[in-house]
Protein backbone atom coordinates (compact mmCIF):
# COMPACT_ATOMS: atom_id res chain seq x y z
CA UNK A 1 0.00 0.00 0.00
CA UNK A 2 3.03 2.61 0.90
CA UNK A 3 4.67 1.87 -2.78
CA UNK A 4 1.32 2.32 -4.20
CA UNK A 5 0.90 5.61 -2.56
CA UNK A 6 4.30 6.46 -3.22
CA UNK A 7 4.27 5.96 -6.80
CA UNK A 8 0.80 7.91 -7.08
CA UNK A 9 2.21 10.56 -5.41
CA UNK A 10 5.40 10.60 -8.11
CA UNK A 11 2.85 10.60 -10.76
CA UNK A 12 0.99 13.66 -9.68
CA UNK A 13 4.56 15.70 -9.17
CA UNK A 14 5.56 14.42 -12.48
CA UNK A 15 1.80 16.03 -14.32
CA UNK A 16 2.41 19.62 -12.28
CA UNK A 17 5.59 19.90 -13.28
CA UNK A 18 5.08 19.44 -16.89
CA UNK A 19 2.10 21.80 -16.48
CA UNK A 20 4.39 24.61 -15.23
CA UNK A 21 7.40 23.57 -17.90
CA UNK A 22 5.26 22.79 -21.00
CA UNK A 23 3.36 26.14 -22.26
CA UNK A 24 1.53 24.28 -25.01
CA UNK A 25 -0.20 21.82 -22.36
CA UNK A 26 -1.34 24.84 -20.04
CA UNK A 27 -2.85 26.42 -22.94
CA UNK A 28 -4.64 22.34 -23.94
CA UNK A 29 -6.07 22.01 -20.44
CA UNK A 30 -7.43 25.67 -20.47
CA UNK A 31 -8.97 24.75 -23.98
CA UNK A 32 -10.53 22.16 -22.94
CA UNK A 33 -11.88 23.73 -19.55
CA UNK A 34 -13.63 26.26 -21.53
CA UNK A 35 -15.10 24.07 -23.78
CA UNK A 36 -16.55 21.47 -21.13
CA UNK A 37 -18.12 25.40 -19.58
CA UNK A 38 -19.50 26.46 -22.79
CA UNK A 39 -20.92 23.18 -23.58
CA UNK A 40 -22.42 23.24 -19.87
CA UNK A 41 -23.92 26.53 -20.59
CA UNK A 42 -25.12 26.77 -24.17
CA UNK A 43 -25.91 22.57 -24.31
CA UNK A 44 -26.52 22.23 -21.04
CA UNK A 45 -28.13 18.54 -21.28
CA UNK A 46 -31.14 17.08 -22.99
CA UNK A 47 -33.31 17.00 -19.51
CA UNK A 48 -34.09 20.33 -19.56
CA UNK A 49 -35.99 20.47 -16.33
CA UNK A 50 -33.64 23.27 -14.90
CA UNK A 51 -32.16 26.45 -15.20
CA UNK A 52 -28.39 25.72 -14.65
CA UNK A 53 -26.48 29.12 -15.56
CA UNK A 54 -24.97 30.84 -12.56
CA UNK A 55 -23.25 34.01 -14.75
CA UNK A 56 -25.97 35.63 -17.64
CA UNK A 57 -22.88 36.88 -18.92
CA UNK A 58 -20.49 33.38 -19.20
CA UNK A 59 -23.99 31.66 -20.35
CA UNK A 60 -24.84 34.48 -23.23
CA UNK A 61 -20.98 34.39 -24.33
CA UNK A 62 -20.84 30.66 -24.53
CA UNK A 63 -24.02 30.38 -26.49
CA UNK A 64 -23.00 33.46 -28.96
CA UNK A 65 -19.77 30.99 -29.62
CA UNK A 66 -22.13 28.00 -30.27
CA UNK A 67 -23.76 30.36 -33.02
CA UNK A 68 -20.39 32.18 -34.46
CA UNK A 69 -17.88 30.95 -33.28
CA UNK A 70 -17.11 34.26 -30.96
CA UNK A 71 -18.14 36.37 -28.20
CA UNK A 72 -18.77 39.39 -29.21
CA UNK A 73 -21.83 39.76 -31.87
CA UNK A 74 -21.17 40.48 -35.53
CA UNK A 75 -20.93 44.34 -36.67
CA UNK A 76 -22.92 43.25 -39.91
CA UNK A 77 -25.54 45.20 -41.67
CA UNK A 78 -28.25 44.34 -44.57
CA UNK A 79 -28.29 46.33 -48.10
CA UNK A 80 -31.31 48.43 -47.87
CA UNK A 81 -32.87 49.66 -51.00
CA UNK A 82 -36.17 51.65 -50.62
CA UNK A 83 -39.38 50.28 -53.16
CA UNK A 84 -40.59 52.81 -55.06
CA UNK A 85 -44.45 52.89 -55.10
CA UNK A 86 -44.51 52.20 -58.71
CA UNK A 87 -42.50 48.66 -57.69
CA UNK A 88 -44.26 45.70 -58.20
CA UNK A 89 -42.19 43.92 -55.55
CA UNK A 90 -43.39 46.71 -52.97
CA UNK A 91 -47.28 45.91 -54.27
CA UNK A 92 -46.91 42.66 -53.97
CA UNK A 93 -45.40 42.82 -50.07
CA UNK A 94 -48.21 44.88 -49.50
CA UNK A 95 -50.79 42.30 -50.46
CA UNK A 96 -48.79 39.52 -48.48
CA UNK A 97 -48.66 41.68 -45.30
CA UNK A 98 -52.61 42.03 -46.02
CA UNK A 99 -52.00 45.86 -45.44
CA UNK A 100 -55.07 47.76 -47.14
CA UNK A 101 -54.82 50.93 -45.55
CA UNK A 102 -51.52 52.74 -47.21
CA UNK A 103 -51.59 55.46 -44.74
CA UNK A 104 -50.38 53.65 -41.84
CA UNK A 105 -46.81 54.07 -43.76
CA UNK A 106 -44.62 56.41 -45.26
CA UNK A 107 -41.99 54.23 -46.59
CA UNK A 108 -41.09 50.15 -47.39
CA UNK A 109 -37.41 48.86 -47.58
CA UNK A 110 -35.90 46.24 -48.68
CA UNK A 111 -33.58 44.67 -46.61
CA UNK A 112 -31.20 42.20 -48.06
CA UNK A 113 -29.12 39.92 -45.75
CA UNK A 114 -25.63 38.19 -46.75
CA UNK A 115 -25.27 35.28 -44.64
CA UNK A 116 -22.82 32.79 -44.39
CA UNK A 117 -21.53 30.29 -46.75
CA UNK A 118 -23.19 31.89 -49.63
CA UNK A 119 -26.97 32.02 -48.39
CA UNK A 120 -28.76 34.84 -47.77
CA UNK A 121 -32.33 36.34 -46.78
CA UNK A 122 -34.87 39.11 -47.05
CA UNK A 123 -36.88 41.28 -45.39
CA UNK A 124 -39.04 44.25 -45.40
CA UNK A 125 -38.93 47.69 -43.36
CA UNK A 126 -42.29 49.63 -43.11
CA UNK A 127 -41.72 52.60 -41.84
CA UNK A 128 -44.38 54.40 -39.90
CA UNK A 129 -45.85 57.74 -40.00
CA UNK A 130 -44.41 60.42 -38.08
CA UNK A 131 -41.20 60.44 -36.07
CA UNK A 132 -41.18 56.85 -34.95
CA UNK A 133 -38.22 55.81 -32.31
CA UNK A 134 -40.09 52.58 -31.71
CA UNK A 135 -39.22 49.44 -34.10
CA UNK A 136 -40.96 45.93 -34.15
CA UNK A 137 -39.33 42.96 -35.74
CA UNK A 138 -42.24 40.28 -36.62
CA UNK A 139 -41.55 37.35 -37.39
CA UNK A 140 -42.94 34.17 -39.12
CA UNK A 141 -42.40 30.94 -39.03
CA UNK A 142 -41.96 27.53 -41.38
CA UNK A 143 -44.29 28.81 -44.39
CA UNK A 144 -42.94 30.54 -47.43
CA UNK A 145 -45.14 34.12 -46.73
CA UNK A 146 -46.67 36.05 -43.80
CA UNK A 147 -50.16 34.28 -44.71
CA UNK A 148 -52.99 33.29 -44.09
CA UNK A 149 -54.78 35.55 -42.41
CA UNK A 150 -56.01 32.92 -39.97
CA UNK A 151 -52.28 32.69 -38.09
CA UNK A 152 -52.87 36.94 -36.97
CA UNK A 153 -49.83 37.97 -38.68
CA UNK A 154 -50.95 40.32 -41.26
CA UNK A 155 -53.38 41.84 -38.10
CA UNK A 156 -50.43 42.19 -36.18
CA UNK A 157 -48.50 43.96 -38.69
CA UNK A 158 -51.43 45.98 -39.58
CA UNK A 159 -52.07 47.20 -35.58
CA UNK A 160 -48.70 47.73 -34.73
CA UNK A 161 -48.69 50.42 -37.55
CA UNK A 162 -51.60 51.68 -36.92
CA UNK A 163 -50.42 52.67 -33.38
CA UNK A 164 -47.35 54.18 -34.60
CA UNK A 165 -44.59 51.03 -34.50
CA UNK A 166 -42.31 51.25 -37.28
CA UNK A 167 -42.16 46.89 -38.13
CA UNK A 168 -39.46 44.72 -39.99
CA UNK A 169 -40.76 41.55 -41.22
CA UNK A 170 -38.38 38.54 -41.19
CA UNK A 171 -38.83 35.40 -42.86
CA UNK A 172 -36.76 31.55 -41.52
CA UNK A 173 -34.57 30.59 -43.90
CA UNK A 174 -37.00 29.54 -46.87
CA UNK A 175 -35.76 28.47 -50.36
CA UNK A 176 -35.55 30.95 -53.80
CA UNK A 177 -39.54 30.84 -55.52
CA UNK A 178 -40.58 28.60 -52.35
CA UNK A 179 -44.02 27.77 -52.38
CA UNK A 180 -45.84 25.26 -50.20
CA UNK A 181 -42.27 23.68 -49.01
CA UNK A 182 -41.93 21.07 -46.33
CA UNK A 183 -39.77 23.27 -44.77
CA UNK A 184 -38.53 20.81 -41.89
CA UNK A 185 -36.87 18.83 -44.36
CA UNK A 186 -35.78 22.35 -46.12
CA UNK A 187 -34.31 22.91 -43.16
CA UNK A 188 -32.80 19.73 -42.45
CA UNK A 189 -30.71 19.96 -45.94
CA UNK A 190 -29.75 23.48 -45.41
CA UNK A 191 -27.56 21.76 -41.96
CA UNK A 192 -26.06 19.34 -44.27
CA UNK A 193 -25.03 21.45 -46.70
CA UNK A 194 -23.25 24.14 -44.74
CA UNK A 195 -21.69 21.55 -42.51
CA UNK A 196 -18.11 22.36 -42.45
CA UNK A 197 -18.21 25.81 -44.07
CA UNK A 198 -19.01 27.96 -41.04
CA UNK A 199 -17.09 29.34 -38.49
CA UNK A 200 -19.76 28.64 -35.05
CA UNK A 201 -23.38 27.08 -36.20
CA UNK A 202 -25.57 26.79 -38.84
CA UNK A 203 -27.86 28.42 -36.25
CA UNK A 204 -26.40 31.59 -37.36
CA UNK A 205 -28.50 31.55 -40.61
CA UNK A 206 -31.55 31.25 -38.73
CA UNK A 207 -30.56 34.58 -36.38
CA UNK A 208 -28.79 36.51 -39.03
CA UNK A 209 -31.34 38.55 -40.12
CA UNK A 210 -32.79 39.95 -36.93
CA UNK A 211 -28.95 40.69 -36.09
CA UNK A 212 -28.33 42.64 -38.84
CA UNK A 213 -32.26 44.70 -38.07
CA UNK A 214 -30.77 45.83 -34.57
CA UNK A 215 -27.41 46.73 -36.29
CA UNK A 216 -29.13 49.28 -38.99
CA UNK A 217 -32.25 50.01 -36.84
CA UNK A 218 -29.83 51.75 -33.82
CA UNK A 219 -27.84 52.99 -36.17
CA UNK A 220 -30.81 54.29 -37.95
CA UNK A 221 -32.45 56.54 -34.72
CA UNK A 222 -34.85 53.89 -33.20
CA UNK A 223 -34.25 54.05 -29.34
CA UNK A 224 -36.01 50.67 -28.54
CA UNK A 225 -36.18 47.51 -30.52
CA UNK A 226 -38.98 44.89 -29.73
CA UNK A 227 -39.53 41.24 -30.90
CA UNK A 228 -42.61 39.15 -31.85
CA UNK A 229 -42.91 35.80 -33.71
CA UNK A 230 -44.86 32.65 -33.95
CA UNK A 231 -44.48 29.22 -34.75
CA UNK A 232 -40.71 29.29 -35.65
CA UNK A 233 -41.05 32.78 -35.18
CA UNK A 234 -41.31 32.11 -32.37
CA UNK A 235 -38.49 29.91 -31.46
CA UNK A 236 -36.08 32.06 -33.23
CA UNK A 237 -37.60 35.40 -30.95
CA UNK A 238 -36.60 32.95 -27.91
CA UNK A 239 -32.96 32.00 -29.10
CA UNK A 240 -32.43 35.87 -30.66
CA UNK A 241 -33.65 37.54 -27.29
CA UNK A 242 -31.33 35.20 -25.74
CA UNK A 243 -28.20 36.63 -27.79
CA UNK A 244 -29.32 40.19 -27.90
CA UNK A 245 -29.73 42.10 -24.55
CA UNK A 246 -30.62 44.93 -26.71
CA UNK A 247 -33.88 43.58 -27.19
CA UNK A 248 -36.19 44.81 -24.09
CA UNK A 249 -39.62 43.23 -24.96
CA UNK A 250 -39.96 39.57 -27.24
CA UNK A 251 -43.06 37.83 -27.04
CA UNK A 252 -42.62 34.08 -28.89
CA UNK A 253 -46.03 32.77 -29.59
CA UNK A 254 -46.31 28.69 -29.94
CA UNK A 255 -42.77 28.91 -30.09
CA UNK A 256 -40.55 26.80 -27.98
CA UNK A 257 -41.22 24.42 -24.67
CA UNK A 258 -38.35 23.26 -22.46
CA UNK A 259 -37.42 19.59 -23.84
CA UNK A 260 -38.76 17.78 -20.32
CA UNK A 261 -42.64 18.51 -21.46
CA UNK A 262 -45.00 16.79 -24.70
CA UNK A 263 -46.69 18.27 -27.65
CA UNK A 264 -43.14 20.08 -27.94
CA UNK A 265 -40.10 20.08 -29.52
CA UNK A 266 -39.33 18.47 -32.90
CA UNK A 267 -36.74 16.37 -33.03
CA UNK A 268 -36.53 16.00 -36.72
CA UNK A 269 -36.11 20.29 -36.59
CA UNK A 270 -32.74 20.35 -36.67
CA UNK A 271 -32.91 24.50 -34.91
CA UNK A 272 -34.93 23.05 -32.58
CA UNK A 273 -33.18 20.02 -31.70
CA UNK A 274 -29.69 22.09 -31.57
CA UNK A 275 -30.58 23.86 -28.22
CA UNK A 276 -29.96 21.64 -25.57
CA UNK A 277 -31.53 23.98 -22.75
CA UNK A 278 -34.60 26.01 -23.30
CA UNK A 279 -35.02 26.82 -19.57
CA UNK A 280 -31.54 28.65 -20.31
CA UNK A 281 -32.52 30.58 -23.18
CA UNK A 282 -35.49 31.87 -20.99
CA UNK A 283 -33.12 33.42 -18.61
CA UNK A 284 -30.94 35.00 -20.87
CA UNK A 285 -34.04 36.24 -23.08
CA UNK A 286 -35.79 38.03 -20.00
CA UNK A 287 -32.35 38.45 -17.52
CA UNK A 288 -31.29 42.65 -17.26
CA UNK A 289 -32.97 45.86 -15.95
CA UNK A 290 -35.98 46.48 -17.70
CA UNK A 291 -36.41 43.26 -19.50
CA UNK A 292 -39.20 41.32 -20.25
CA UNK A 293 -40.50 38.10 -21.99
CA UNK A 294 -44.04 37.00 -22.28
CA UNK A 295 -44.14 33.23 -23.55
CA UNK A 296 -47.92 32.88 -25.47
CA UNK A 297 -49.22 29.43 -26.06
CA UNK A 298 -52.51 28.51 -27.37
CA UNK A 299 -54.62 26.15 -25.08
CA UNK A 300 -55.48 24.23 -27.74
CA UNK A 301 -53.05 24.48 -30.47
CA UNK A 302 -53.14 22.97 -33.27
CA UNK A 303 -50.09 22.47 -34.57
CA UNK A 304 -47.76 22.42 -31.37
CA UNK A 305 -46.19 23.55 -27.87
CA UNK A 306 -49.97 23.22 -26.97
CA UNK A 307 -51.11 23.22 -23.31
CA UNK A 308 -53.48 20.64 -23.24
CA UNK A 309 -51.26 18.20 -24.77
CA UNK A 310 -53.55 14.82 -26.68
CA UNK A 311 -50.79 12.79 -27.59
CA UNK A 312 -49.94 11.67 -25.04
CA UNK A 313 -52.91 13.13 -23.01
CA UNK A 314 -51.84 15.47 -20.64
CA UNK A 315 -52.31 19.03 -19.05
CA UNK A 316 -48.93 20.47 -19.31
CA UNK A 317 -50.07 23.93 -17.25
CA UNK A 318 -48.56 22.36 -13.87
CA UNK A 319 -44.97 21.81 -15.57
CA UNK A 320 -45.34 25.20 -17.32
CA UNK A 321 -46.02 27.08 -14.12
CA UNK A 322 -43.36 25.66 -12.41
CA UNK A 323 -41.19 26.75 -14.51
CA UNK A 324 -42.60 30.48 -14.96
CA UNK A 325 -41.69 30.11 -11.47
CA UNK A 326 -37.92 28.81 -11.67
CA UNK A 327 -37.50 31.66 -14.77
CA UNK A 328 -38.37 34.62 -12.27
CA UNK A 329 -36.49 33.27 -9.43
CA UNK A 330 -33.83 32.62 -11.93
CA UNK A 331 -33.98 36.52 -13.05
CA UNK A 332 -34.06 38.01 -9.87
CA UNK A 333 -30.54 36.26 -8.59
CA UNK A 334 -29.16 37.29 -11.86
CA UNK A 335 -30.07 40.80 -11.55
CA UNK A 336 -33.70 41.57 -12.62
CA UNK A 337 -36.18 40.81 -15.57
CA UNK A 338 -39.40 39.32 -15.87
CA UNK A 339 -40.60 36.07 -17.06
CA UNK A 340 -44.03 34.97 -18.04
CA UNK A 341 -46.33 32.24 -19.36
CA UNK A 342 -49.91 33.90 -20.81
CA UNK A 343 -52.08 30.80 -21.78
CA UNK A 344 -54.98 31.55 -24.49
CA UNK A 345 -57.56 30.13 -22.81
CA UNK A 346 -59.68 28.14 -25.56
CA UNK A 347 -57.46 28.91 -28.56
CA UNK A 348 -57.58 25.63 -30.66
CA UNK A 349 -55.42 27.26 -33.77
CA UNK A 350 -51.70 28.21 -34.29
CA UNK A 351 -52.08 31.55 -34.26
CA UNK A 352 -52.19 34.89 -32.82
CA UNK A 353 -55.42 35.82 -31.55
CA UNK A 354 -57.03 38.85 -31.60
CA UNK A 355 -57.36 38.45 -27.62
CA UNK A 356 -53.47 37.70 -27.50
CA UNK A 357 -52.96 40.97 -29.52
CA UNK A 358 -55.39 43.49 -27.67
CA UNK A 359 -54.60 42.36 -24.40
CA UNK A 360 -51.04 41.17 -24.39
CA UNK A 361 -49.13 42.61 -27.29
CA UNK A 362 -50.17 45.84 -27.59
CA UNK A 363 -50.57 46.53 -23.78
CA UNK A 364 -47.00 45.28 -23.50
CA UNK A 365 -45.59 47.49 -25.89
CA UNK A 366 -47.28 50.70 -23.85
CA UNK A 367 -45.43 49.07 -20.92
């Protein structure tokens, strides 16, 4: 037992001296120290049942390097071109947006996004009348246009307007002349064929766009820069908020649920299925002084993250309150926000209600 001890003891000498001698194997244990932390706080299991970050600002670092590959957020910004009125592109926007009242803006932009490896996006500014400070990104989910008019998008564009939000509309990544795509599998080839090309995640593609919005909206005079989206809107308002202190208000609607709870995630989503913790992403998307989140899901929904969950059968409002509840105790040790779950009571669509709209959104906003 002594020798054993003895040569145990040898063995440890023998590792701390080569740590102090060898420079190279310092700078391999610190590598891999900070990756086994950033994995822990971006991919922070596949339970999900708990909020694990201790720092927002180690967890929101760690999950910007799971996206691309650094820290600090790109200092990128879209081409903007403004459509004439005599554009057929800026007609045709208008019908999509369902926008029949041409008095609720002054202006539409086009706002063209270079992504990486060689993709790229669109989407459109409507600027609205008077001297606006106040900017709303909206965005939809997997479908090729803001339509139909049963999902409340159009509405919501159309009210925001109306009450004097200027509002970007941003669009997942969708394929060139797409029309009625299966956009799960879209998705699911678009990871495949950027694997290896990017520096961080093909994640970034998803986020891109509503990075570059912030970039030219501050540096365009908006003061304040809100966030609503549904469906995978929805989820990408939840991971962007999460990124992006400088968003103070995002409201994801039928959006995301932590991985623990049915009638949820989608495995075969490959966004979805890269974000190990949801409960994290809450934090960080409400977490900072005068921050706020309002998590909308539809009673009844049917298409998915729905409350009263039929396959299996299941009411999923315990689990969600408890963890409304772990979210807000979460925010208060790290320094303030607000969490919160609104349920639409009844709602059997995937959609935005006009209840959700009058008496969340809007009220929110005014907040």
């Amino acid at each position: 037992m002594k020798e054993r001890r003895r040569w145990l003891w040898l063995f440890i000498n023998v590792i701390f001296v080569a740590i102090l001698l060898v420079p190279s194997l310092r700078m391999t244990i610190a590598s891999m120290a900070a990756t086994v932390t950033a994995t822990s706080v971006a991919q922070s299991g596949k339970k999900d049942d708990d909020v694990t970050i201790t720092s927002v600002a180690s967890a929101r670092k760690a999950l910007r390097e799971q996206i691309w590959g650094e820290a600090d957020l790109p200092h990128t910004f879209p081409a903007v071109s403004v459509l004439k009125k005599s554009d057929p592109q800026r007609k045709q926007i208008i019908r999509e947006m369902g926008l029949a009242d041409l008095s609720q803006f002054r202006q539409v932009e086009k706002l063209s996004f270079a992504l990486a490896a060689g993709q790229s996006a669109v989407g459109y500014h409507f600027v609205a009348n008077g001297d606006s400070k106040r900017l709303v990104i909206v965005h939809q989910g997997h479908a090729c246009t803001f339509g139909p008019s049963s999902m409340g998008l159009q509405r919501l564009v159309g009210k925001l307007l109306s009450n004097g939000y200027s509002v970007v509309t941003l669009y997942m990544p969708r394929p060139a002349n797409c029309e009625n795509q299966d956009m799960v599998s879209y998705h699911s080839e678009l990871f495949k064929s950027v694997s290896g090309k990017l520096h961080g995640s093909p994640l970034q593609l998803f986020v891109g766009p509503a990075l570059q919005t912030l970039n030219y909206a501050f540096k365009s005079g908006y003061s304040r820069v809100d966030m609503i989206g549904i469906s995978g809107g929805g989820w990408t308002t939840t991971v962007y908020a999460a990124v992006d202190p400088r968003i103070k208000l995002s409201i994801p609607i039928a959006g995301t649920f932590p991985r623990h709870l049915p009638c949820g995630i989608n495995v075969d989503d490959p966004e979805q299925d890269s974000i190990a913790s949801y409960m994290n992403l809450y934090v960080l998307g409400s977490a900072g002084e005068g921050r706020r989140q309002i998590q909308v899901l539809n009673e009844y929904d049917s298409c998915c993250f729905k409350v009263k969950c039929d396959n299996p059968q299941r009411d999923n409002e315990p689990d969600i309150k408890n963890y409304e509840a772990a979210i807000n105790r979460a925010d208060h040790a790290l320094g303030g926000g607000n969490f919160s779950v609104y349920i639409d009571r009844g709602s059997r669509r995937h959609q935005i209600s006009a209840e959700v709209l009058n008496n969340v959104i809007i009220p929110a906003l005014r907040d």
